[in-house]
C-alpha atoms as a PDB file:
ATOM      1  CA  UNK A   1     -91.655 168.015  23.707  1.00  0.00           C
ATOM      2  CA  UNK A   2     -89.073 169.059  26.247  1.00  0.00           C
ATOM      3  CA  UNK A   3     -86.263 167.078  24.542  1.00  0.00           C
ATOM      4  CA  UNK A   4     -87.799 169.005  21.042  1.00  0.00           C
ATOM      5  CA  UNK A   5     -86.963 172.251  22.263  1.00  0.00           C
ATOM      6  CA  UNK A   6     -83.658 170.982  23.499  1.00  0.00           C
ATOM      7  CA  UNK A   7     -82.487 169.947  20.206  1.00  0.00           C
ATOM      8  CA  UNK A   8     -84.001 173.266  18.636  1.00  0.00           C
ATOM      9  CA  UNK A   9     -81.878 175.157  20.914  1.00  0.00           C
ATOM     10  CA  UNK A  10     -78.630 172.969  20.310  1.00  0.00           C
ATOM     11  CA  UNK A  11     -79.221 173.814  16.919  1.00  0.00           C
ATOM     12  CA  UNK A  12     -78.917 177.437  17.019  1.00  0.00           C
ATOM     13  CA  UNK A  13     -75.719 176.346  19.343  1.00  0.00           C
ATOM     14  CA  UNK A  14     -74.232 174.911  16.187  1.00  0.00           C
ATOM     15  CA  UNK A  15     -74.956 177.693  13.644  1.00  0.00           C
ATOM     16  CA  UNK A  16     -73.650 180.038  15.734  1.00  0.00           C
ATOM     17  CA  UNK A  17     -70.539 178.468  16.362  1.00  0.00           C
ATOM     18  CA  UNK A  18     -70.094 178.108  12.664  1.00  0.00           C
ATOM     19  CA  UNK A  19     -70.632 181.740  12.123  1.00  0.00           C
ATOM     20  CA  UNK A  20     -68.139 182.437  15.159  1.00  0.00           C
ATOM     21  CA  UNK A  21     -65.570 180.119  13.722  1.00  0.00           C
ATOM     22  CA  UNK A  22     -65.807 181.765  10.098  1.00  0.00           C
ATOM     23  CA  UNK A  23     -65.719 185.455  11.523  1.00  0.00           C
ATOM     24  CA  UNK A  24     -62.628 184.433  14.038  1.00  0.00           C
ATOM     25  CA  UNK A  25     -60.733 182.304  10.492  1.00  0.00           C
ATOM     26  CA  UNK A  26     -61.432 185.260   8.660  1.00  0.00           C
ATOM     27  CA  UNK A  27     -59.620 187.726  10.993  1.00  0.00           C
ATOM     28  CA  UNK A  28     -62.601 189.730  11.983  1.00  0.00           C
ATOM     29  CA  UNK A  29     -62.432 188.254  15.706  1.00  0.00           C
ATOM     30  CA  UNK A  30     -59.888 188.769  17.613  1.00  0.00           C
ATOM     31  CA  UNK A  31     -58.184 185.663  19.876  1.00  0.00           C
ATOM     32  CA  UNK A  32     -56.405 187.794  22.228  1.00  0.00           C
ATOM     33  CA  UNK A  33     -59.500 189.655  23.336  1.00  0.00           C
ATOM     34  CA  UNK A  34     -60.996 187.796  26.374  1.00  0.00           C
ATOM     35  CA  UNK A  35     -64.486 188.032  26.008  1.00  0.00           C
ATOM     36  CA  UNK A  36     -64.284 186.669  22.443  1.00  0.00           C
ATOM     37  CA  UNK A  37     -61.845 183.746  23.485  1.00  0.00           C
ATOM     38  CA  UNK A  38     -64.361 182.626  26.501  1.00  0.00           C
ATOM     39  CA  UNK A  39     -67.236 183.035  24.121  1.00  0.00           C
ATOM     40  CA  UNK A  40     -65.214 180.245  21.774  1.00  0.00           C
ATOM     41  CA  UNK A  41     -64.096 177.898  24.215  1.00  0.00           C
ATOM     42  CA  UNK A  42     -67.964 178.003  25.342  1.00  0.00           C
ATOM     43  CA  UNK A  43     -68.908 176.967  22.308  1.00  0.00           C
ATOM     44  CA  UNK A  44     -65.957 174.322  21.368  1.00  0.00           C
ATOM     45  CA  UNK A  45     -67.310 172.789  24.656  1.00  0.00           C
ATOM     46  CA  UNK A  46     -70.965 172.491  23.871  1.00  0.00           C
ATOM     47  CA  UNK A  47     -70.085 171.240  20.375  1.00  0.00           C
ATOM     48  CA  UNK A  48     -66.846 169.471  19.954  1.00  0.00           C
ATOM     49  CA  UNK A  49     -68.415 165.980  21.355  1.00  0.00           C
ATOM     50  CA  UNK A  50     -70.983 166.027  18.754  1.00  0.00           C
ATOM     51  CA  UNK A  51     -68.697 167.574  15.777  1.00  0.00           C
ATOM     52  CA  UNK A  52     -65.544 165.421  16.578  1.00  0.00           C
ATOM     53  CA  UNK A  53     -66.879 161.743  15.733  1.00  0.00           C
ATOM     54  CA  UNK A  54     -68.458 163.281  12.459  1.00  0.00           C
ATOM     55  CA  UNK A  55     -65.250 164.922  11.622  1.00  0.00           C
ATOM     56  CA  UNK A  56     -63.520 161.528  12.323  1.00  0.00           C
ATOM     57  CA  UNK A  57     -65.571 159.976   9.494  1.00  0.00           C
ATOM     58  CA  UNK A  58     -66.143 162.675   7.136  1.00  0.00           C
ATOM     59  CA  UNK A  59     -63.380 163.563   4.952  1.00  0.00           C
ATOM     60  CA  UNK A  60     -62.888 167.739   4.895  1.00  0.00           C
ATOM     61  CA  UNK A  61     -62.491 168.350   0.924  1.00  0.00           C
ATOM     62  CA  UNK A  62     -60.280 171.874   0.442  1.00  0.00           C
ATOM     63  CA  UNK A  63     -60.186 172.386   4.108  1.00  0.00           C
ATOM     64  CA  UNK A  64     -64.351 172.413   4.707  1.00  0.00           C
ATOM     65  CA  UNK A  65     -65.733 171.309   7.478  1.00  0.00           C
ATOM     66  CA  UNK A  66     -69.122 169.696   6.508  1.00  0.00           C
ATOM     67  CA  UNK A  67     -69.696 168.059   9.771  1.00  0.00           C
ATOM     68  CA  UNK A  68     -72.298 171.028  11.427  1.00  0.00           C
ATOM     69  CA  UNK A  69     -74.347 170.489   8.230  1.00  0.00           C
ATOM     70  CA  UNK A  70     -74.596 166.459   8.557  1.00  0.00           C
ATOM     71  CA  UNK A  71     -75.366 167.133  12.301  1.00  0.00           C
ATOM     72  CA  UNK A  72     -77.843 169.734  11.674  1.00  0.00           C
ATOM     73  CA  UNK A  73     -79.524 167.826   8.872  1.00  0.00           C
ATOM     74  CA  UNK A  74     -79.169 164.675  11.180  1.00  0.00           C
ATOM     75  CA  UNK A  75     -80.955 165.873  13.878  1.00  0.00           C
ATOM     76  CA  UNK A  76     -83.536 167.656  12.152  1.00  0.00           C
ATOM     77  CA  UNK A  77     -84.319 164.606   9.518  1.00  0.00           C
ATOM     78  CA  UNK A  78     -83.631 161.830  11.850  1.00  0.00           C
ATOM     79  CA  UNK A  79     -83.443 163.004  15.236  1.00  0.00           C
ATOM     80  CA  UNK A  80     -86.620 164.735  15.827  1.00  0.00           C
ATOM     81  CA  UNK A  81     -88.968 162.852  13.517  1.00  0.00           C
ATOM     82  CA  UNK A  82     -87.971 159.626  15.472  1.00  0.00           C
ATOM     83  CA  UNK A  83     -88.241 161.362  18.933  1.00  0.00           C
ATOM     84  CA  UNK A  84     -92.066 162.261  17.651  1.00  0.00           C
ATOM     85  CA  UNK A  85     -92.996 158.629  16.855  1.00  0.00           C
ATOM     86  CA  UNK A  86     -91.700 157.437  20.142  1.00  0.00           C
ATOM     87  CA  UNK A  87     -93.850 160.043  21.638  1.00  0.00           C
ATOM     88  CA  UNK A  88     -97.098 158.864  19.655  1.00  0.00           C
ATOM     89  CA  UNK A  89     -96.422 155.317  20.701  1.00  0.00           C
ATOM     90  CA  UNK A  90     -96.224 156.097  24.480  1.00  0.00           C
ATOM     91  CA  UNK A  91     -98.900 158.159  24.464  1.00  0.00           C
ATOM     92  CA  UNK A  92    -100.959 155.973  22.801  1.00  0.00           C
ATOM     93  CA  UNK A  93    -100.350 152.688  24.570  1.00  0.00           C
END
């Protein structure tokens, strides 16, 4: 159930690095101001090796980036159900 909550938590990781990235493309964020530029690069580095093979593969119509949503969706339709079955079967052999 550990590696549950670990994938709960990476979760909120990724939506709020989408809302950070909208807020800093839409000017409300400011790059030069230190705090906000650590608090991005924190977040590039927990996400980027995740994002970057989906963004590889998935094409970005009118400049979206859908690739949080198919990892979001990935982990919690595939990810997580198939990390509870594993779980039933070791507990129950």
């Amino acid at each position: 159930m550990v590696l549950t909550r670990i994938l709960e938590i990476y979760c909120w990781i990724l939506l709020i690095s989408c809302i950070f990235v909208n807020l800093y493309a839409f000017g409300i964020l400011d790059s030069r101001n230190q705090l906000v530029w650590k608090i991005g690069m924190f977040l590039e580095r927990l996400t980027e090796p995740v994002l970057a093979p989906v963004r590889r593969v998935l094409p970005t119509p009118g400049g979206v980036d859908f690739s949080p949503m198919v990892v979001l969706l990935g982990i919690q339709y595939i990810v997580q159900p198939l990390l509870v079955d594993i779980f039933r079967a070791l507990i129950l052999h």
